[in-house]
C-alpha atoms as a PDB file:
ATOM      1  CA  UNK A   1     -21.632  -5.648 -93.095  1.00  0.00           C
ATOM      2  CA  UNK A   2     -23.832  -6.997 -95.953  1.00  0.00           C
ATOM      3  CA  UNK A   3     -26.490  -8.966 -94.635  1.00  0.00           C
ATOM      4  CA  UNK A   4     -26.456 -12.130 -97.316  1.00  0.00           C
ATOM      5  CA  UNK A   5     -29.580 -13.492 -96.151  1.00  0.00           C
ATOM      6  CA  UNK A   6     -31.619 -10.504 -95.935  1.00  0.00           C
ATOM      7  CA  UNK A   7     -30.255  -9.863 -99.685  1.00  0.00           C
ATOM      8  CA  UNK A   8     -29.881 -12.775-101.303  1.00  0.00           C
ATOM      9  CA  UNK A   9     -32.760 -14.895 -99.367  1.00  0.00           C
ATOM     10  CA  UNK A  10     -32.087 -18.773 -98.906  1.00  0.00           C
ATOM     11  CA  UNK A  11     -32.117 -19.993-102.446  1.00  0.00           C
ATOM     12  CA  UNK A  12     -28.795 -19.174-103.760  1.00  0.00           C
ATOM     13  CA  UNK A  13     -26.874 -22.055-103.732  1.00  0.00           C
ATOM     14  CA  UNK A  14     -22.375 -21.687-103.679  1.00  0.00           C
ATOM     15  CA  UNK A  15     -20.954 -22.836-106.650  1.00  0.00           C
ATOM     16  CA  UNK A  16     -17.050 -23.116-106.943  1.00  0.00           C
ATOM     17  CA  UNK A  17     -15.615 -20.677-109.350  1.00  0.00           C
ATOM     18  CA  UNK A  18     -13.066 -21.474-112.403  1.00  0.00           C
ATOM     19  CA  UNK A  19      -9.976 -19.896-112.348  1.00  0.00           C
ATOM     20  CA  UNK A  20     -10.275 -17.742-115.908  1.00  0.00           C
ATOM     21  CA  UNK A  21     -14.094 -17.000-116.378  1.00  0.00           C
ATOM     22  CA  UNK A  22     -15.815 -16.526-119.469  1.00  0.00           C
ATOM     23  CA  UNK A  23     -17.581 -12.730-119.897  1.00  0.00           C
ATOM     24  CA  UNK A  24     -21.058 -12.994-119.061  1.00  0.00           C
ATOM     25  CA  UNK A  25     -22.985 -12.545-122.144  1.00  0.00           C
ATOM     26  CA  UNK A  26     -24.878  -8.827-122.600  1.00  0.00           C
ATOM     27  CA  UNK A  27     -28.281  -8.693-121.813  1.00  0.00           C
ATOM     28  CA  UNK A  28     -29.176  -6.799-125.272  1.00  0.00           C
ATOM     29  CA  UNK A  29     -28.160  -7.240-128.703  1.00  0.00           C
ATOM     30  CA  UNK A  30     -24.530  -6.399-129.511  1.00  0.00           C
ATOM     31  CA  UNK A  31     -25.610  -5.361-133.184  1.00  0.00           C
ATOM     32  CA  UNK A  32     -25.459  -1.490-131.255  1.00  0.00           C
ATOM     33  CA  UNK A  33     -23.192   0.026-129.341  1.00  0.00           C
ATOM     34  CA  UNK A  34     -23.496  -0.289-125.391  1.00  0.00           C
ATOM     35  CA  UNK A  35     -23.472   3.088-125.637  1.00  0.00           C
ATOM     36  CA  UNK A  36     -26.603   3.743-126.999  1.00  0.00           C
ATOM     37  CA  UNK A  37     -29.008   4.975-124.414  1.00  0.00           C
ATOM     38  CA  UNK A  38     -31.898   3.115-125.382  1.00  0.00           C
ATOM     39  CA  UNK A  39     -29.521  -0.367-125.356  1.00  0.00           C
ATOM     40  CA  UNK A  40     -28.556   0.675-122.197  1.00  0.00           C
ATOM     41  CA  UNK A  41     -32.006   1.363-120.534  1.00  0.00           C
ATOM     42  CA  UNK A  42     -33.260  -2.328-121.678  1.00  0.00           C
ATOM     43  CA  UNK A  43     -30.283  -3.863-120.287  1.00  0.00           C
ATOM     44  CA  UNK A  44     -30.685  -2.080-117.241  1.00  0.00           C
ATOM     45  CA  UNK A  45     -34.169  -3.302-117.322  1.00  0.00           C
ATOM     46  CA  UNK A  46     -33.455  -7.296-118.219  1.00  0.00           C
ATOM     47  CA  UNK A  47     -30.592  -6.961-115.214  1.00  0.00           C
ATOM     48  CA  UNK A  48     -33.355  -6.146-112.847  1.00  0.00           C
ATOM     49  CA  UNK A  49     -36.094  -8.571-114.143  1.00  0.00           C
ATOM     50  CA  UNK A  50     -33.254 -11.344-113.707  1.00  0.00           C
ATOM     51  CA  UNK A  51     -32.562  -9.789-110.160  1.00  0.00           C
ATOM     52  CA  UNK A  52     -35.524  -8.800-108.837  1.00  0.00           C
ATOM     53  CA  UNK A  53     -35.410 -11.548-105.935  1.00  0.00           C
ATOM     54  CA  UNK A  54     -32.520  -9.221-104.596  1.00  0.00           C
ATOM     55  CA  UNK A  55     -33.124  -5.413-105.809  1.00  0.00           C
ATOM     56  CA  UNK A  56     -34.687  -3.885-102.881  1.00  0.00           C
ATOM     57  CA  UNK A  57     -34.481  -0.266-105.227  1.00  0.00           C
ATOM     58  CA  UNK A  58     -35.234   0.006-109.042  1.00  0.00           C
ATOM     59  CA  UNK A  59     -34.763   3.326-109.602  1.00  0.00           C
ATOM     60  CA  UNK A  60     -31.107   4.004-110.425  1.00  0.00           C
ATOM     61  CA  UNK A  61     -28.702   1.093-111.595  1.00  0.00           C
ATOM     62  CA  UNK A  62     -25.296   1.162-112.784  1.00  0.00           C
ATOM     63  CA  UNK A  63     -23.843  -0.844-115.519  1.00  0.00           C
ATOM     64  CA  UNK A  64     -20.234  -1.374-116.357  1.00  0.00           C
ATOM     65  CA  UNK A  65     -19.158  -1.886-119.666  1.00  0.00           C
ATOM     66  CA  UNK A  66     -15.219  -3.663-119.749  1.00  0.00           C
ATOM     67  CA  UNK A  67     -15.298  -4.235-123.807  1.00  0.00           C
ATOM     68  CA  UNK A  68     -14.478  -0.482-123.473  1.00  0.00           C
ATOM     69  CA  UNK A  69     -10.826   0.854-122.801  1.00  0.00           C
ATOM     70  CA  UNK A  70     -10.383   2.214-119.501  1.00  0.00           C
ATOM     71  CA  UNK A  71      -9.935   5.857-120.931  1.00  0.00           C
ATOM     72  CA  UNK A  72     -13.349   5.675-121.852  1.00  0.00           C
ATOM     73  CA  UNK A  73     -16.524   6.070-119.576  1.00  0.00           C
ATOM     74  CA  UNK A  74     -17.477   3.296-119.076  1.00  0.00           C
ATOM     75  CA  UNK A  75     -19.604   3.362-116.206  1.00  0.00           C
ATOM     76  CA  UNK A  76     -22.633   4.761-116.808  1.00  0.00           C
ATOM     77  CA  UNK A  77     -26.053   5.098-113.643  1.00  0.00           C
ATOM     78  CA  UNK A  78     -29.333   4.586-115.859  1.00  0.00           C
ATOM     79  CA  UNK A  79     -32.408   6.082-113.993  1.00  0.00           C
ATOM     80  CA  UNK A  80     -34.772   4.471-114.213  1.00  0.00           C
ATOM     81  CA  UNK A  81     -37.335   6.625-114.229  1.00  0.00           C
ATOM     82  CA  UNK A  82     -36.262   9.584-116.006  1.00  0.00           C
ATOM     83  CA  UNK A  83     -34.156   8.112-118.193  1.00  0.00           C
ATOM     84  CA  UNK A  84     -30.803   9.845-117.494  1.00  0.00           C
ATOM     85  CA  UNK A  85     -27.450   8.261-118.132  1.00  0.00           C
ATOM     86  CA  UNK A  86     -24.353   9.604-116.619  1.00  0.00           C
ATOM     87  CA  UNK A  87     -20.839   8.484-117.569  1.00  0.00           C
ATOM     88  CA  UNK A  88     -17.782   7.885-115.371  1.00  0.00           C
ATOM     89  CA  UNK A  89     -14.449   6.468-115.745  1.00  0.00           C
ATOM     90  CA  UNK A  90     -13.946   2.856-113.681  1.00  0.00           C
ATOM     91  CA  UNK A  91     -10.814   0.853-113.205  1.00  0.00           C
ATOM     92  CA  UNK A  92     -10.544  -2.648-113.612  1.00  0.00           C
ATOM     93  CA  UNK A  93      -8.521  -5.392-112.106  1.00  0.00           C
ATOM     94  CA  UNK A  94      -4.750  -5.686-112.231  1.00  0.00           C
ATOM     95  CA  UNK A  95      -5.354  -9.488-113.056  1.00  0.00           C
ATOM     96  CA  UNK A  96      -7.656  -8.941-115.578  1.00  0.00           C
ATOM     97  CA  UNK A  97      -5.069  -6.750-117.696  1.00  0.00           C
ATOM     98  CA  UNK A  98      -1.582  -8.145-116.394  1.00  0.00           C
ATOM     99  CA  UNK A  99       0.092  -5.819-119.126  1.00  0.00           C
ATOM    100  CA  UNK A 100      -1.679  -2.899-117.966  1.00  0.00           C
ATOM    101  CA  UNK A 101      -2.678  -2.344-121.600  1.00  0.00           C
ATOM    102  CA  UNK A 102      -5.960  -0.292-120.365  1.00  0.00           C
ATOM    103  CA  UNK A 103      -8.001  -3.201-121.748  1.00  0.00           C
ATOM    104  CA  UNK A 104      -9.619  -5.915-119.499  1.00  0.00           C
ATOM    105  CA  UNK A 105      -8.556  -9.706-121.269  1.00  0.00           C
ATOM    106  CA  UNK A 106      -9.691 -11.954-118.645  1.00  0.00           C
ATOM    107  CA  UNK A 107     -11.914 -12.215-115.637  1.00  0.00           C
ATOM    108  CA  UNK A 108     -11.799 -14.342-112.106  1.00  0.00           C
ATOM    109  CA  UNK A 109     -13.969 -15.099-109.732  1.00  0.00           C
ATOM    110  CA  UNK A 110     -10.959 -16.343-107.745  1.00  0.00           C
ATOM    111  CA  UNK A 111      -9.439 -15.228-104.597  1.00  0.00           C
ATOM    112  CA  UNK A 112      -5.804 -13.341-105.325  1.00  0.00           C
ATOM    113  CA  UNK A 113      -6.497 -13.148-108.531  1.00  0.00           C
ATOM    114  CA  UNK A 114      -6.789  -9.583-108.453  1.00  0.00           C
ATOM    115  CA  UNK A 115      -9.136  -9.827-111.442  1.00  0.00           C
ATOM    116  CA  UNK A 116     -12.341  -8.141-112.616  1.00  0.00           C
ATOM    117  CA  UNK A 117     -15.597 -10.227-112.244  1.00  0.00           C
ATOM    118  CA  UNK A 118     -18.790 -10.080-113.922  1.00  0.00           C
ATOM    119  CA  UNK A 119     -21.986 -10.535-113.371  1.00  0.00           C
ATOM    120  CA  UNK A 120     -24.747  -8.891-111.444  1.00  0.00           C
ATOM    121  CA  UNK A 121     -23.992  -7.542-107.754  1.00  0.00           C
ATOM    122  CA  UNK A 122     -26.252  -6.218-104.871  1.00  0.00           C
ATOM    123  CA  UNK A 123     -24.697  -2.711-103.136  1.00  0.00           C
ATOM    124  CA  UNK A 124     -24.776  -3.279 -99.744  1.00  0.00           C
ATOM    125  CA  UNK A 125     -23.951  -1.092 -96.851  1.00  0.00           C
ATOM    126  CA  UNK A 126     -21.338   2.106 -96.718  1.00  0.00           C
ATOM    127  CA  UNK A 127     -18.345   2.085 -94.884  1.00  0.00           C
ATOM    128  CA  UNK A 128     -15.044   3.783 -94.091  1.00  0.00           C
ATOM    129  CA  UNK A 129     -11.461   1.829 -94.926  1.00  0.00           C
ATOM    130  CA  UNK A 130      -8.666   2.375 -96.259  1.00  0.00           C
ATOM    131  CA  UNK A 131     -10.016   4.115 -99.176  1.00  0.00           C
ATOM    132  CA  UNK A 132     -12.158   6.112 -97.628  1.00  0.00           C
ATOM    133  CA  UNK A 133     -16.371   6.068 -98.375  1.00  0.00           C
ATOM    134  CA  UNK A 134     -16.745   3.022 -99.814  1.00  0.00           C
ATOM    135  CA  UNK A 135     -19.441   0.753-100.477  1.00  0.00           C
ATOM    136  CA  UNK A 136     -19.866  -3.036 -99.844  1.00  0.00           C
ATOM    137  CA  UNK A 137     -20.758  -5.387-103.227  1.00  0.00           C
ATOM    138  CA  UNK A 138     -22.858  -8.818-103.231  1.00  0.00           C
ATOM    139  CA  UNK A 139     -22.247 -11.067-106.030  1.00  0.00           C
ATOM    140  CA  UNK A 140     -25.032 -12.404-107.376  1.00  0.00           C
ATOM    141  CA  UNK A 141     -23.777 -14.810-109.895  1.00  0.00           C
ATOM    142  CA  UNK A 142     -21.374 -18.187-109.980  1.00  0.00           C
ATOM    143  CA  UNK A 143     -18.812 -15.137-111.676  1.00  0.00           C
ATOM    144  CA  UNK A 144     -19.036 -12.889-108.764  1.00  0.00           C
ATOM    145  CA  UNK A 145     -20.128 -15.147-105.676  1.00  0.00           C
ATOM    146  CA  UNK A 146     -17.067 -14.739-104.095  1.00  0.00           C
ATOM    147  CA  UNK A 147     -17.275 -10.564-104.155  1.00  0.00           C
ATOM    148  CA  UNK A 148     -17.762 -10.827-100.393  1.00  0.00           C
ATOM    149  CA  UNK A 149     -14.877 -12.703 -99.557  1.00  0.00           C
ATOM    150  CA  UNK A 150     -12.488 -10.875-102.175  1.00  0.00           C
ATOM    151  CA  UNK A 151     -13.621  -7.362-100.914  1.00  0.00           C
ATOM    152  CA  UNK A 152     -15.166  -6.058-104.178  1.00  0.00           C
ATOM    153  CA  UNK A 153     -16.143  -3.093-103.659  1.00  0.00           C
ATOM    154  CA  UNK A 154     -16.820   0.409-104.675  1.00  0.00           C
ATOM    155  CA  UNK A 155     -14.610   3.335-103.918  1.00  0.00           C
ATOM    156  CA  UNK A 156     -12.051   6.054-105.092  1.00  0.00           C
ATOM    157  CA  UNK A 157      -8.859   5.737-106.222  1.00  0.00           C
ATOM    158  CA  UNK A 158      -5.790   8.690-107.143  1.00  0.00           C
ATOM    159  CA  UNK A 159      -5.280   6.352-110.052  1.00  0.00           C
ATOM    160  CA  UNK A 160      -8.466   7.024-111.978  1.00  0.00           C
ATOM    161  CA  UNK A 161      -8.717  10.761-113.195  1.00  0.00           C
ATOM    162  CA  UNK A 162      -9.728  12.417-116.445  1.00  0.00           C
ATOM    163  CA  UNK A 163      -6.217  13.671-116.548  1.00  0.00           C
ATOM    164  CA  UNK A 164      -4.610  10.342-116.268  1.00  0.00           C
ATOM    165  CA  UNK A 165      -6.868   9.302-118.821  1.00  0.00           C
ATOM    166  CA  UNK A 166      -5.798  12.105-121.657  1.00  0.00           C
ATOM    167  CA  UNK A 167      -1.979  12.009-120.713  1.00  0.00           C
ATOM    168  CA  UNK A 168      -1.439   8.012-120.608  1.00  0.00           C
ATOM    169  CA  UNK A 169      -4.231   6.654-122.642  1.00  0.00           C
ATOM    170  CA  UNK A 170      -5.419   4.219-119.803  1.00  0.00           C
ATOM    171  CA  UNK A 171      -6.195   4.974-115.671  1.00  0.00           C
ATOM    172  CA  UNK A 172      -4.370   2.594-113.335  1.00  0.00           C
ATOM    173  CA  UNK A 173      -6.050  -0.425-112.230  1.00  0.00           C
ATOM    174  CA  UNK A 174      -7.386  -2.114-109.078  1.00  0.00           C
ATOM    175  CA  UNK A 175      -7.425  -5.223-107.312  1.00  0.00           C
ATOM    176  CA  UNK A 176     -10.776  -6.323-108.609  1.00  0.00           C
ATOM    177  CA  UNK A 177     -13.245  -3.302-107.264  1.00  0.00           C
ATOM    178  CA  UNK A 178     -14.592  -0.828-108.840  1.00  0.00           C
ATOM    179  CA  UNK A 179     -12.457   2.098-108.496  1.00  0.00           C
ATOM    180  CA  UNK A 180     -13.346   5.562-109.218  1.00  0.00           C
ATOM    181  CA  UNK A 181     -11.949   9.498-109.307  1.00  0.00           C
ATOM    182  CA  UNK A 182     -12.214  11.009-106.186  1.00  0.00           C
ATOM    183  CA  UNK A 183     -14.146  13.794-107.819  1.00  0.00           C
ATOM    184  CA  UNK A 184     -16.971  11.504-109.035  1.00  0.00           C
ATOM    185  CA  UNK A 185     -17.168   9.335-106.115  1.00  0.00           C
ATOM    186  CA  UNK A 186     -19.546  11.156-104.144  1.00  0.00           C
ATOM    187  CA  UNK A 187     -22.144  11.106-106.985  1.00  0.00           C
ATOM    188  CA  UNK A 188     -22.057   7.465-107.805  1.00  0.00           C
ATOM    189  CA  UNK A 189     -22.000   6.698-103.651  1.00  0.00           C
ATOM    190  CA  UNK A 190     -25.173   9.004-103.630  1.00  0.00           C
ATOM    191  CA  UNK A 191     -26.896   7.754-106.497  1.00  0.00           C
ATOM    192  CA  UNK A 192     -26.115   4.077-106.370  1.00  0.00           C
ATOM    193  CA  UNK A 193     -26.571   3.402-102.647  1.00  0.00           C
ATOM    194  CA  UNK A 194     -27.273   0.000-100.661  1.00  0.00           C
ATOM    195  CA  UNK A 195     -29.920  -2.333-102.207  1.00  0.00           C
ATOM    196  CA  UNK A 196     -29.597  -1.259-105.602  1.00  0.00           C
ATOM    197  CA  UNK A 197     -28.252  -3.601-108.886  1.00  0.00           C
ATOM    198  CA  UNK A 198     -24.356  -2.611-110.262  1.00  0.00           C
ATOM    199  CA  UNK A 199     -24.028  -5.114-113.552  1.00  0.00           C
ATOM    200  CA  UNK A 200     -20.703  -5.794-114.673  1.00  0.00           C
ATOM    201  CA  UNK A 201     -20.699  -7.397-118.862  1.00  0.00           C
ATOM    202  CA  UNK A 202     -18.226  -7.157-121.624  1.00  0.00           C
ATOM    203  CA  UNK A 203     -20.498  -6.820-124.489  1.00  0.00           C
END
């Protein structure tokens, strides 16, 4: 289990969440496309100036971009210091597309709302439930604080695959985490590990 304190230290204060949230805002100019690599190297950059307090490791973050249709990669690990970007497919939440239309339309910071929540999150430890290798999220803004308590998390999924993606034009969607193909789990797990920054925006 996530140790908040160690993470988040004793200044974060609990603030009660609305039940639609606004998107937060991108940290770069939308005048070019998120997926632009230099765009999203300086975002990656302004999430961890704006996070430092937490980010116990700067060298690989991942930023999720939910303007994008869920056929698209739109999860892409920035490191840091080579400059590398891979891509990956990630579900959103059921309550943040109730139509299943493969686009995200709202987000919640609530409780059983099933929804998609952005913001800036801490990885914290690994585990093993129901979905397997998983790993445990901190929210670190009034649109995520209640990660924790929801179970936002990262893991794999049988509903997110390439294949899925061609034959349907959208992947399935989860109950707020960050869900993943099977296949590419074991990468992001690897690369993103505990103590490093996952941003969530739609730009």
């Amino acid at each position: 289990m996530v140790n908040r304190r160690e993470f988040l230290g004793r200044g974060l204060a609990s603030i009660a969440a609305a039940t639609v949230l606004p998107a937060v805002p991108a940290l770069a100019s939308a005048t070019v496309s998120i997926t632009d690599d230099s765009r999203l190297i300086r975002m990656a950059r302004r999430a961890l100036e704006a996070n430092a307090h937490a980010v116990h490791h700067r060298d690989v973050v991942g930023i999720t971009d939910f303007s994008a249709a869920s056929r698209e990669e739109r999860f892409y690990l920035v490191d840091m210091m080579s400059g590398r970007i891979s891509r990956f497919l990630v579900a959103h939440g059921r309550g943040s597309d109730p139509a299943h239309t493969g686009w995200v339309q709202q987000f919640s910071n609530d409780p059983g709302s099933f929804a998609s929540s952005p913001g800036a999150y801490l990885t914290g430890d690994y585990y093993t439930g129901k979905h397997g290798r998983s790993l445990r999220l901190v929210g670190l803004d009034r649109t995520n604080n209640n990660a924790e308590a929801r179970a936002v998390v990262v893991h794999g999924a049988w509903y997110v695959s390439e294949q899925m993606a061609r034959d349907t034009g959208k992947i399935g969607r989860s109950e707020g985490c960050f869900a993943f193909a099977q296949s590419d789990l074991p990468q992001v797990l690897e690369r993103l590990g505990p103590g490093r920054l996952l941003y969530a925006t739609k730009a």
